[in-house]
N, C-alpha and C. Protein backbone atom coordinates (compact mmCIF):
# COMPACT_ATOMS: atom_id res chain seq x y z
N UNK A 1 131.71 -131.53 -28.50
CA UNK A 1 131.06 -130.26 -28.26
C UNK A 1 129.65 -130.48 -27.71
N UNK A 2 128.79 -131.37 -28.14
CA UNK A 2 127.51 -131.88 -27.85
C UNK A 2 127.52 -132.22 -26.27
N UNK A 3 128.52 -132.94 -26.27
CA UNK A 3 128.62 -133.41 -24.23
C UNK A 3 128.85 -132.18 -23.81
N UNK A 4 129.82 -131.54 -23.73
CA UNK A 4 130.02 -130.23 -23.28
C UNK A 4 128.73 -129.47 -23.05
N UNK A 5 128.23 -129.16 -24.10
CA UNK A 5 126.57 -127.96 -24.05
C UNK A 5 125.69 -128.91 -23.11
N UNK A 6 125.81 -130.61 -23.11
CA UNK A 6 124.65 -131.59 -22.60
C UNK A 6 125.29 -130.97 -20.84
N UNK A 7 126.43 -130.91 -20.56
CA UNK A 7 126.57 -130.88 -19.26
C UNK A 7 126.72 -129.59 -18.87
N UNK A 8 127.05 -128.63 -19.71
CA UNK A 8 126.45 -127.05 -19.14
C UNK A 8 125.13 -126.97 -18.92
N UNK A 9 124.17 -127.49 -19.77
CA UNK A 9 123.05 -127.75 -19.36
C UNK A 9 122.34 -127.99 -18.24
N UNK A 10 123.12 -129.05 -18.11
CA UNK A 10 122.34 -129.91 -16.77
C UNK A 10 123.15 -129.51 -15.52
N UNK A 11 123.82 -128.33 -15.44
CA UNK A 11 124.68 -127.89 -14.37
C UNK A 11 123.81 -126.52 -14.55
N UNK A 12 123.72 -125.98 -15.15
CA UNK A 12 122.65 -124.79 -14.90
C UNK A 12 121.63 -124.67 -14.49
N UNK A 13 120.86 -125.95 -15.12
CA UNK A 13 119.71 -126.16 -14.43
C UNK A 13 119.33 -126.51 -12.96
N UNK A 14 120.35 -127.39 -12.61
CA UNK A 14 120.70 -127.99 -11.15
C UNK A 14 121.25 -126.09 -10.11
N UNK A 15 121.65 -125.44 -10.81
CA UNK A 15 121.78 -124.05 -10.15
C UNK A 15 121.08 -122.96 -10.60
N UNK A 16 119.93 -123.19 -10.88
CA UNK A 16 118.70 -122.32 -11.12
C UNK A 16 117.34 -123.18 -10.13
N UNK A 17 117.34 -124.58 -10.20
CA UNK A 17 116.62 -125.06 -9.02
C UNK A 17 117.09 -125.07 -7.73
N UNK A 18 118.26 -124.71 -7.75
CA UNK A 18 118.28 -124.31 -6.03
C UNK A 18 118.36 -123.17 -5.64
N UNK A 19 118.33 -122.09 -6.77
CA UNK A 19 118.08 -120.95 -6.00
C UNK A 19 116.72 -120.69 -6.31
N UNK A 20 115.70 -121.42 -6.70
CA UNK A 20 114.31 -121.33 -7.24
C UNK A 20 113.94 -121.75 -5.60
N UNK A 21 114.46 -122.58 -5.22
CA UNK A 21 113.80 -123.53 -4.00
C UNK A 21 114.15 -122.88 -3.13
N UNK A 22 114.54 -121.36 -2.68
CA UNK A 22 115.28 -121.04 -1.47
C UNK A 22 113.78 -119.75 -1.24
N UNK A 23 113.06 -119.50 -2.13
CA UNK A 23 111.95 -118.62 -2.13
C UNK A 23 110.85 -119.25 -1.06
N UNK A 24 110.91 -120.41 -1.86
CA UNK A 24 109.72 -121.49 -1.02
C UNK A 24 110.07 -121.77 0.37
N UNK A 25 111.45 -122.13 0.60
CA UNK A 25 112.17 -122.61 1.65
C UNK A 25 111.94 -121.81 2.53
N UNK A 26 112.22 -120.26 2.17
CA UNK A 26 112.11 -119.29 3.32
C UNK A 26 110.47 -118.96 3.97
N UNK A 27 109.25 -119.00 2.57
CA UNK A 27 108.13 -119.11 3.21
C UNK A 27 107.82 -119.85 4.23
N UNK A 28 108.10 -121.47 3.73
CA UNK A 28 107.95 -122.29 4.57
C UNK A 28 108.55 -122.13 6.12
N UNK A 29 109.47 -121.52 6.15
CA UNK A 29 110.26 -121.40 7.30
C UNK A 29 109.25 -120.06 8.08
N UNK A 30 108.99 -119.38 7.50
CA UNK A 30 108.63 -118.24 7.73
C UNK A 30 107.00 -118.89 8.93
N UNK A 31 106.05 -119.52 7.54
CA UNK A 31 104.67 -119.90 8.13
C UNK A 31 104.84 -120.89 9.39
N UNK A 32 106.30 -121.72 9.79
CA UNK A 32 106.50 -122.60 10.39
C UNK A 32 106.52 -121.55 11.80
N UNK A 33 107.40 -120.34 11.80
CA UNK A 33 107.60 -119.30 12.98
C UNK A 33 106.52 -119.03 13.22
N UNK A 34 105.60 -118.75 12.30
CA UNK A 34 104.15 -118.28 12.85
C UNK A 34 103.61 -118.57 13.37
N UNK A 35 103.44 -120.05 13.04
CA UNK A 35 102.53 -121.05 13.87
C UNK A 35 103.13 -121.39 15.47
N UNK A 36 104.62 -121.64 15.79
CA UNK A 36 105.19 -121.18 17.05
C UNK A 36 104.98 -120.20 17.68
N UNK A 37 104.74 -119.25 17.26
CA UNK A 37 104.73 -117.88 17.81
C UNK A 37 103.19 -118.37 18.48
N UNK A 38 101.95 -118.41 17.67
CA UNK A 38 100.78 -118.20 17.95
C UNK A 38 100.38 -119.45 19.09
N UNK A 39 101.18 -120.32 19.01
CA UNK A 39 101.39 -121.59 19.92
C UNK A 39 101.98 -120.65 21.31
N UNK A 40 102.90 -120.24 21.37
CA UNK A 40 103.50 -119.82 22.74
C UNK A 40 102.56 -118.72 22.95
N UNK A 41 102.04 -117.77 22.40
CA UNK A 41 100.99 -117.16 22.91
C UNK A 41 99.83 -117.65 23.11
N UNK A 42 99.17 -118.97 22.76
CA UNK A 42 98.12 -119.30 23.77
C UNK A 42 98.44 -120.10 24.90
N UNK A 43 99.56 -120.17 24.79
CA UNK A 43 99.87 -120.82 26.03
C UNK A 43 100.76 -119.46 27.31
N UNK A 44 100.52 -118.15 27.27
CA UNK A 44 100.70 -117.14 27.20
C UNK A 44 102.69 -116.89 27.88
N UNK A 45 103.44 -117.77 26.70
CA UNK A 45 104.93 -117.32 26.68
C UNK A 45 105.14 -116.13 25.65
N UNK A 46 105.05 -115.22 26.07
CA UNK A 46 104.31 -113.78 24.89
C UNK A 46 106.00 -113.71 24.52
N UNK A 47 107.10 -113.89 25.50
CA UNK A 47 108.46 -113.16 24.98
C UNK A 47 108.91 -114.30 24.05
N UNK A 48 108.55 -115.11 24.11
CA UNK A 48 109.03 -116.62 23.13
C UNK A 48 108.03 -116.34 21.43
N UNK A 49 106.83 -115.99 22.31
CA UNK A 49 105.80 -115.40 21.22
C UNK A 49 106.56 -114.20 19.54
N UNK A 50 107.04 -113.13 20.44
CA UNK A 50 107.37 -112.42 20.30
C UNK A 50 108.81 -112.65 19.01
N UNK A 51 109.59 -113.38 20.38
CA UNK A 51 110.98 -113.53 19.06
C UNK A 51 110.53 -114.77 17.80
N UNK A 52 109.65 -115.82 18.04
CA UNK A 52 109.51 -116.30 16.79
C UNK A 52 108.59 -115.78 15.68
N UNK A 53 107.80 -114.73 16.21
CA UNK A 53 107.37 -113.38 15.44
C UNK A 53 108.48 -112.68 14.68
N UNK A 54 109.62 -112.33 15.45
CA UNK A 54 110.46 -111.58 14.99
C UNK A 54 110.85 -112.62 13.21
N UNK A 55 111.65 -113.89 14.34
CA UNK A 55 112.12 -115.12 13.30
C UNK A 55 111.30 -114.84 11.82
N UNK A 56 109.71 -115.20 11.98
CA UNK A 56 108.98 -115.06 10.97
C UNK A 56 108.88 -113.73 9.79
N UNK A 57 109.20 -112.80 10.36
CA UNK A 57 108.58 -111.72 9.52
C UNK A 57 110.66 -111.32 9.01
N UNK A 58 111.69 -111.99 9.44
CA UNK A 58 112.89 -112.01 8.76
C UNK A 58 112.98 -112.72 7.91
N UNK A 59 112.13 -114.18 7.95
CA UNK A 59 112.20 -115.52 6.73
C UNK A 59 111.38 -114.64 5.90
N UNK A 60 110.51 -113.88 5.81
CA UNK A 60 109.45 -112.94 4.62
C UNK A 60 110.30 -112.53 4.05
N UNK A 61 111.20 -111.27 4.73
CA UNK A 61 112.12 -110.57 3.62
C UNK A 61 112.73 -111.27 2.95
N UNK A 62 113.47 -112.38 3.83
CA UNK A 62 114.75 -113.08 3.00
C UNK A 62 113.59 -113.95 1.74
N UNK A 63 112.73 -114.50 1.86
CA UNK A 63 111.93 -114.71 0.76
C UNK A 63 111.53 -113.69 -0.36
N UNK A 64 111.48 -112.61 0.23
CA UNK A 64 110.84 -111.46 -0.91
C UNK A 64 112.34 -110.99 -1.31
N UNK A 65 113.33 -111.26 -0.97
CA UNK A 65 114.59 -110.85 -1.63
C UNK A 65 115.38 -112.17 -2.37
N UNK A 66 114.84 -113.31 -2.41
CA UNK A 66 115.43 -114.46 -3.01
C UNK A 66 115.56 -114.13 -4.42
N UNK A 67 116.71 -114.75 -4.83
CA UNK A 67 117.12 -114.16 -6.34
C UNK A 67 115.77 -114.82 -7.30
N UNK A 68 115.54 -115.80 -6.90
CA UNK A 68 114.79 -116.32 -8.36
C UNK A 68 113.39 -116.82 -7.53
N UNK A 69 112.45 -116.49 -8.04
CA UNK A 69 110.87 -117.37 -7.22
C UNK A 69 110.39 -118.65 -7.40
């Protein structure tokens, strides 16, 4: 019974850190579009600008909607 609870354990935990890490993941993804975006606009590709703008502010939601932070 002890192994049993030891490996529900450590299987829960292993699926509570990856949906912990998908919050961060999406920021990161998110600040990564930004910085593209603001890159193709000084180099003035405004429609390239534009869609990794878009990219960015979709990785936000999907971050602000991640099950666990």
């Amino acid at each position: 019974m002890r192994k049993l609870m030891l490996a529900f354990g450590a299987v829960s935990a292993l699926t509570l850190g990856a949906f912990g890490c998908s919050h961060s993941l999406h920021e990161a993804k998110a600040d990564y579009h930004q910085d593209r975006a603001e890159r193709a606009a000084e180099h003035g590709n405004y429609y390239k600008a534009a869609r990794e703008e878009h990219k960015a502010q979709r990785d936000e939601v999907k971050a602000d909607e991640a099950p666990l932070p």
